[in-house]
Protein backbone atom coordinates (compact mmCIF):
# COMPACT_ATOMS: atom_id res chain seq x y z
CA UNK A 1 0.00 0.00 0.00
CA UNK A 2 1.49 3.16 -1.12
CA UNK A 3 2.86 5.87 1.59
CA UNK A 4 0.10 9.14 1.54
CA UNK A 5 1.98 12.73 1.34
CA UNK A 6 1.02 13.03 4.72
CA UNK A 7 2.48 10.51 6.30
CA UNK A 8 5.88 10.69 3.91
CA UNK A 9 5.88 14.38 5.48
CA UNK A 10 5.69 13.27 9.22
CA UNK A 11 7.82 9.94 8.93
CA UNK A 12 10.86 10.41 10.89
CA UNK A 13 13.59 9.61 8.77
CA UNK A 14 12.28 11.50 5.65
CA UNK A 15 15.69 12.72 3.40
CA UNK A 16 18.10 11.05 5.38
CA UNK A 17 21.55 13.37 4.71
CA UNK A 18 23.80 11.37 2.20
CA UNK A 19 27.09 11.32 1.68
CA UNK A 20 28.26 12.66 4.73
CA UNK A 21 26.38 15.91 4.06
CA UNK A 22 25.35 17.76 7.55
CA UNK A 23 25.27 21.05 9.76
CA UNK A 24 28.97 20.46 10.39
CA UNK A 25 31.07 20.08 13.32
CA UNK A 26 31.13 22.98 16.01
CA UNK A 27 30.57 23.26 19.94
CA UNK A 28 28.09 20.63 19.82
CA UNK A 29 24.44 21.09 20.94
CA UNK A 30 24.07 21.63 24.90
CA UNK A 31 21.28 19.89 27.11
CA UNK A 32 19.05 18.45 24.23
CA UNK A 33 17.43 14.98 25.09
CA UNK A 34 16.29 12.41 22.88
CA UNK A 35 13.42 9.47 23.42
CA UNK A 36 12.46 7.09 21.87
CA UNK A 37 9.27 5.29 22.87
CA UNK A 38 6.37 2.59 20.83
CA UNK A 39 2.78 2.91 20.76
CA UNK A 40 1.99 6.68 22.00
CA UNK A 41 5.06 6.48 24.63
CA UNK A 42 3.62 3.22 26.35
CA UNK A 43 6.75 1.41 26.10
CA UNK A 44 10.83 2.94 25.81
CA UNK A 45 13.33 2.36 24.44
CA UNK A 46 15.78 4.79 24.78
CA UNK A 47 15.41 7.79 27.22
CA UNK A 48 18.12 9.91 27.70
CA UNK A 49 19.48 13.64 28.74
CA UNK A 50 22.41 12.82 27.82
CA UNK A 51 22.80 11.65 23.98
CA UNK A 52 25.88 12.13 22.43
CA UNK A 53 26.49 14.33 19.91
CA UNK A 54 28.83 15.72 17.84
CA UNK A 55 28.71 19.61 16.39
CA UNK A 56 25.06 21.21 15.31
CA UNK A 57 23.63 17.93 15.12
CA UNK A 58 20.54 17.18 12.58
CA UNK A 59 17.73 15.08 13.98
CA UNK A 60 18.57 12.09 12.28
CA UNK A 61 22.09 12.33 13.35
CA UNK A 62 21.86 12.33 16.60
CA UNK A 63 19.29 9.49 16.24
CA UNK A 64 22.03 7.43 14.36
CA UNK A 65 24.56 7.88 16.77
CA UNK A 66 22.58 7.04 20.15
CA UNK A 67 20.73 4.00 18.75
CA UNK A 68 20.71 1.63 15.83
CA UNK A 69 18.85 2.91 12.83
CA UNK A 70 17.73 0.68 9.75
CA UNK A 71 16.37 2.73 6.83
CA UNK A 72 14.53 2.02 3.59
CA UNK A 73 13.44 3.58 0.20
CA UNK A 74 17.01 4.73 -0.65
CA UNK A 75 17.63 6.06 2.82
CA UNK A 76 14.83 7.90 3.04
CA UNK A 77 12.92 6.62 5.51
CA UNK A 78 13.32 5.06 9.09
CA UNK A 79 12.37 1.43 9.20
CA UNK A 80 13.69 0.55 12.22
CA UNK A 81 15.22 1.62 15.69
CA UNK A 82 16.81 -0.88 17.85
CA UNK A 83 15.24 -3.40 15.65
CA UNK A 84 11.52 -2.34 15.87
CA UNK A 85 10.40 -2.01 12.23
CA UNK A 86 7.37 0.08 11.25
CA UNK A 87 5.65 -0.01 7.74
CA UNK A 88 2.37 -0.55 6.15
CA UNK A 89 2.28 -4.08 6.53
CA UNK A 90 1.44 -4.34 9.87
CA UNK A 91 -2.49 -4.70 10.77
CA UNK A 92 -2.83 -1.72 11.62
CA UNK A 93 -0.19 -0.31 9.99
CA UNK A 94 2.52 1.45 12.48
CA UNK A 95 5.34 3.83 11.61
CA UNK A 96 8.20 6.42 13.08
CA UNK A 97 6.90 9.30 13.53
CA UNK A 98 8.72 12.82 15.62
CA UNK A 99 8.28 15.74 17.87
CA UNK A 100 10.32 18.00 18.29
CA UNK A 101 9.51 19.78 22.11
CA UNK A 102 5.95 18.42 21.93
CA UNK A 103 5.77 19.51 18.23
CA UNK A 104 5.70 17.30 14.88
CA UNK A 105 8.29 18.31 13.32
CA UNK A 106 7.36 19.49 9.49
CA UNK A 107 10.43 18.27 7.73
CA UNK A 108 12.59 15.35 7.71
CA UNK A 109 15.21 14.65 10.47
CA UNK A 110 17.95 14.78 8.36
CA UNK A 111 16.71 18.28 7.84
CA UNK A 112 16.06 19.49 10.71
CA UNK A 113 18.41 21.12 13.00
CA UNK A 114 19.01 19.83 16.97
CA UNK A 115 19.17 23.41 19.37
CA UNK A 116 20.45 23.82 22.98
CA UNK A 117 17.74 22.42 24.58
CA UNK A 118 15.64 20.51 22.53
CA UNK A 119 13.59 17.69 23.39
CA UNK A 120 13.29 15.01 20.61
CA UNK A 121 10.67 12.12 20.30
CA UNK A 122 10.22 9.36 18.36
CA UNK A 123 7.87 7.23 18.78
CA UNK A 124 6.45 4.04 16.28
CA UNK A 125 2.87 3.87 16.78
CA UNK A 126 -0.41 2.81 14.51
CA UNK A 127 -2.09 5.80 12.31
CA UNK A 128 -5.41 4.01 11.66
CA UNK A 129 -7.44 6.71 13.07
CA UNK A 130 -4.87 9.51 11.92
CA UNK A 131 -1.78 10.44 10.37
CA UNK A 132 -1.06 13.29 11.70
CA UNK A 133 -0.32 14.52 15.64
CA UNK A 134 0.23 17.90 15.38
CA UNK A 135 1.26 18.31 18.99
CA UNK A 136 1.95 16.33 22.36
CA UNK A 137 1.83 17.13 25.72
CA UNK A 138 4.34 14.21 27.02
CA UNK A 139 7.66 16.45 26.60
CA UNK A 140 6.39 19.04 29.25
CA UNK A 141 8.18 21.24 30.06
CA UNK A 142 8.87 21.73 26.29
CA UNK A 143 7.80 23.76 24.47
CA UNK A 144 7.56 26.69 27.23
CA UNK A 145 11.30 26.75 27.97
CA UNK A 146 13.06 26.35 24.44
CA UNK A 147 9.76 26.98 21.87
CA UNK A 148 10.36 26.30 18.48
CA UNK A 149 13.47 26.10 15.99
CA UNK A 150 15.82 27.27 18.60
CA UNK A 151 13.56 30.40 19.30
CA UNK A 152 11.85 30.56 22.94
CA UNK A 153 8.30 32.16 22.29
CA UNK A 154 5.56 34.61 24.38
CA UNK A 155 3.33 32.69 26.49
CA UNK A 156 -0.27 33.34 26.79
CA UNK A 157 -1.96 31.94 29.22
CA UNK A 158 -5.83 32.52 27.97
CA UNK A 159 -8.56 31.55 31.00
CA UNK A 160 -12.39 31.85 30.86
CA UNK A 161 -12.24 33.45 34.45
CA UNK A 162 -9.23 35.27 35.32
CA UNK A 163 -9.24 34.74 39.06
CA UNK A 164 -9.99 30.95 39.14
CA UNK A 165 -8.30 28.04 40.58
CA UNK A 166 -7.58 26.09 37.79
CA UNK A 167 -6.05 29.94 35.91
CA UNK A 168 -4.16 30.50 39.02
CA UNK A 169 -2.58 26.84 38.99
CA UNK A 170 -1.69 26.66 35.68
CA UNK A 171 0.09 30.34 35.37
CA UNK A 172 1.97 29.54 39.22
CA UNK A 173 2.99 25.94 37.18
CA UNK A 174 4.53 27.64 34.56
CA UNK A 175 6.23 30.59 36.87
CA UNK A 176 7.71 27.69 38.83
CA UNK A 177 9.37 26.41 35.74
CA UNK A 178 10.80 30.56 35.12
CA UNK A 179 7.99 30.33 32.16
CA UNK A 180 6.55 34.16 32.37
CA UNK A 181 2.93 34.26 30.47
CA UNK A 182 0.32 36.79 30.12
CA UNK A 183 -2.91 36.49 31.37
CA UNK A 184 -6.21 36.96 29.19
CA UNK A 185 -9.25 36.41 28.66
CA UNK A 186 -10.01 34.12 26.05
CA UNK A 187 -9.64 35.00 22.85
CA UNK A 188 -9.28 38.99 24.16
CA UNK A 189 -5.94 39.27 22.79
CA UNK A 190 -4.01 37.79 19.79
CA UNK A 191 0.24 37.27 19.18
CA UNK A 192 0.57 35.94 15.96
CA UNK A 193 3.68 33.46 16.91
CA UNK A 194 2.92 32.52 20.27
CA UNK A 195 2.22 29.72 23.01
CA UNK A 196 -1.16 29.67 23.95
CA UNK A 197 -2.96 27.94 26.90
CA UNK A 198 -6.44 27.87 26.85
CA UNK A 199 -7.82 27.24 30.37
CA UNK A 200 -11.60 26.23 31.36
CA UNK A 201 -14.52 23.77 30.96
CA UNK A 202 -14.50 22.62 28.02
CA UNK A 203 -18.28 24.78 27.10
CA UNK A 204 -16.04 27.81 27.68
CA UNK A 205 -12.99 26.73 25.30
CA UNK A 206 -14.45 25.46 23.14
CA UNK A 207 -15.38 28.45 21.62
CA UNK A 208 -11.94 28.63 19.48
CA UNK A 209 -12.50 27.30 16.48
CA UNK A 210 -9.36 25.50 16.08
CA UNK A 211 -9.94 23.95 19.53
CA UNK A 212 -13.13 22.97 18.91
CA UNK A 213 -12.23 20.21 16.37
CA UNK A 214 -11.65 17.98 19.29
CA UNK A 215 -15.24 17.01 19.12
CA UNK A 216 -14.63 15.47 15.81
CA UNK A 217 -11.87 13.30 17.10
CA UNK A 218 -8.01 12.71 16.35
CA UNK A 219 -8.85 12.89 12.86
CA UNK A 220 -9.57 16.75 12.93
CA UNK A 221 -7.37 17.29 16.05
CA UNK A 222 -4.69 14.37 16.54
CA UNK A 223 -6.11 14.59 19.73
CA UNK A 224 -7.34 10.69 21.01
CA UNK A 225 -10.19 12.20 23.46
CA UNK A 226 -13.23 13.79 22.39
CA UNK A 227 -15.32 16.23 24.46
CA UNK A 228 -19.03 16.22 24.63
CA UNK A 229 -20.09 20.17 23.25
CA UNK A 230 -22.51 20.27 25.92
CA UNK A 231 -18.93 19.74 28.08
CA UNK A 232 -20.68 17.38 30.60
CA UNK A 233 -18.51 14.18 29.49
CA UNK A 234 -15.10 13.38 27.83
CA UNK A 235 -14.68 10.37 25.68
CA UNK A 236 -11.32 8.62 25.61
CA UNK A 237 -10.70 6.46 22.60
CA UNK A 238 -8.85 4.40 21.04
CA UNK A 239 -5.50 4.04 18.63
CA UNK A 240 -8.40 2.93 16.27
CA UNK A 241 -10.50 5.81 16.86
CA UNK A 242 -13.02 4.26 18.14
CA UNK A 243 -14.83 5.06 22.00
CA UNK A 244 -13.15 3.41 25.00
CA UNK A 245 -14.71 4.91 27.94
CA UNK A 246 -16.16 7.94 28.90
CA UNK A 247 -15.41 10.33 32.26
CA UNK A 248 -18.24 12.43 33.55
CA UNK A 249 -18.34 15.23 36.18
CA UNK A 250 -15.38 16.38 37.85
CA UNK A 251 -13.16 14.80 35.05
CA UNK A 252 -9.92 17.04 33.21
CA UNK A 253 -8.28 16.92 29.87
CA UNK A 254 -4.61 18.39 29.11
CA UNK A 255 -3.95 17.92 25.60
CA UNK A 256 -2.67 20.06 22.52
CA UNK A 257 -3.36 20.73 18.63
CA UNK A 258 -2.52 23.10 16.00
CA UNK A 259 -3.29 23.95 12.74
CA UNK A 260 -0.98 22.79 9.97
CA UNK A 261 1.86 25.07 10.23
CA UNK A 262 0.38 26.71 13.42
CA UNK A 263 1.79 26.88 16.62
CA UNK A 264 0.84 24.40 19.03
CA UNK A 265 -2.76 25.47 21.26
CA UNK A 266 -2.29 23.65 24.83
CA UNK A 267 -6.01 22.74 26.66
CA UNK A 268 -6.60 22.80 29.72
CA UNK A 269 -10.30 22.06 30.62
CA UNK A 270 -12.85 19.75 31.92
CA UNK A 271 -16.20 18.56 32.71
CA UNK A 272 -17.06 21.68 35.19
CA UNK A 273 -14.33 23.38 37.51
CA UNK A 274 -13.19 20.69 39.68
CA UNK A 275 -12.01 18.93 36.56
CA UNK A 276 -9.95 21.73 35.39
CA UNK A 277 -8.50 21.85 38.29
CA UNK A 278 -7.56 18.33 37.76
CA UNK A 279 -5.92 18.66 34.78
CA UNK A 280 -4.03 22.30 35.89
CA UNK A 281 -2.41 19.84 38.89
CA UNK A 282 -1.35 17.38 36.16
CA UNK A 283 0.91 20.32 34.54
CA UNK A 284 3.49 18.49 35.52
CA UNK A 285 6.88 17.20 34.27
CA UNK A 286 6.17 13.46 35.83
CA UNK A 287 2.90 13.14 35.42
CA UNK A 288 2.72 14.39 31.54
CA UNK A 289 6.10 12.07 30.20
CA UNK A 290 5.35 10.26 27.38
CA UNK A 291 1.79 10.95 26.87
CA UNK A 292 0.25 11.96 23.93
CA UNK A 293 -2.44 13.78 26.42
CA UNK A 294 -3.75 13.31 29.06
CA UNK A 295 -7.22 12.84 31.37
CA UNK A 296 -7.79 12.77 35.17
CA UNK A 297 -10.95 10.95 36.54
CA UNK A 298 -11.52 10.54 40.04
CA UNK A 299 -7.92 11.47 40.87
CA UNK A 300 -6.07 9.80 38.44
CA UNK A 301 -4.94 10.00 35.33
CA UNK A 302 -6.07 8.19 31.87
CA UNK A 303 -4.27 7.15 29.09
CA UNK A 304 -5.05 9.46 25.66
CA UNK A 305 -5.78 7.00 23.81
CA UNK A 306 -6.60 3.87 26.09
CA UNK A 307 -4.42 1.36 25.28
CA UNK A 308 -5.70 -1.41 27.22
CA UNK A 309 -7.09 -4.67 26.24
């Protein structure tokens, strides 16, 4: 079955560098990390602060030299790291895909450039309800501290009341980390390359548009949990798509999505107010590793998507 131009785009190892073509050598790149993880961070392989690296590093570089890569199609695409193989053969069909601080990266590794700081994922997992991810929540505290191609960005930290607990948590999360944001209203203010945290049930936040695609599922949003709009239940699904279970009053949501070519939109909401308070105390390093997003229900948290039995 052939590749779609999506998925070519998001594979990981898309334009591999060939003969010994590259950034060249220099300093080296300071405090990046790089993980590597299988079906939406359930299971590592590799998880590291430490890779090594050698001068301004491409992504696919600095893949190749902390862990075994197998590639097909000329080079062109990953097939396999540490001998887990991805492809369309599978049922479902599973493949490489990467983030790049919580972002999916909109070139190939071997083009993209490694800065101080960065946080790199890759992680095989299926695409039968989507191919595309735009964002992830699991490389918290990226991408507040280090943003986007080596540029740190404005935070805006947008709540639908002001002096709330659940606006108050998430703004004193982010201060903790020495993340400064602004605080808005919803939607009262607008910077064009920006962070933006929307914060509030989910009837409040939903009002922005792009935000609002949750309700169609992962294939509007890459987001794996769909909202009711009357915001009185959240369903968590499936890799397939499909419904898994669904978390009622005083149940959270943390997850992100962006427009193609956006910047990422993080969500902080929930059922009513105790659940976004839920999900502002999940804002958390621990808690969000590795997950794609994130729920809370009666105190803890769910896997987005469910990936049990």
């Amino acid at each position: 079955m052939p590749r779609s131009p999506l998925l070519v785009a998001a594979v990981a190892g898309l334009l591999i560098a060939l003969g010994g073509c590259g950034l060249g050598s220099g300093e080296g790149t300071k405090g990046a990390s790089l993980n590597v993880t299988l079906d939406f961070g359930s299971k590592t392989l590799l998880d590291t602060n430490e890779p090594k690296t050698d001068g301004e590093d491409t992504v696919m570089r600095l893949l190749q030299r902390n862990a075994k890569v197998e590639t097909r199609y000329g080079g062109g695409f990953v097939q396999s790291i540490n001998g887990k193989t991805g492809g369309t053969d599978g049922d479902p069909p599973e493949d490489w895909m990467y983030y790049v601080n919580g972002i999916q990266a909109p070139k190939g590794a071997a083009a993209t450039q490694v800065h101080d700081g960065d946080s790199i994922w890759f992680d095989r997992h299926s695409w039968q309800a989507t191919q595309n991810v735009p964002a992830v929540v699991g490389s918290f505290p990226e991408p507040f501290l280090h943003g986007r191609d080596g540029r740190r960005l404005p935070v805006l930290v947008e709540c639908a009341e002001l002096q709330s607990a659940g606006c108050d948590k998430v703004v004193k999360q982010l201060a903790d980390l020495g993340v400064v944001s602004a605080r808005n209203q919803i939607r009262s203010s607008f910077v064009k390359e920006s962070l933006r945290v929307l914060v509030g049930p989910w009837v409040a936040v939903r009002d922005e548009t792009i935000v609002r695609r949750m309700e169609q599922g992962p294939s509007a949003s890459g987001v794996y949990a769909k909202p009711a709009a009357d915001g009185k239940s959240i369903t968590v699904l499936k890799p397939d798509g499909k419904p898994a279970r669904t978390l009622g009053a005083g149940s959270g949501l943390v997850a992100a999505t962006a427009v193609p070519d956006g910047f990422p939109i993080w969500v902080i909401t929930g059922t009513d107010d105790a659940g976004v308070v839920a999900a502002a105390g999940a804002l958390d390093e621990t808690t969000l590793h590795n997950h794609f997003a994130l729920a809370l229900s009666g105190g803890q948290g769910v896997d987005v998507p469910d990936l049990s039995p």
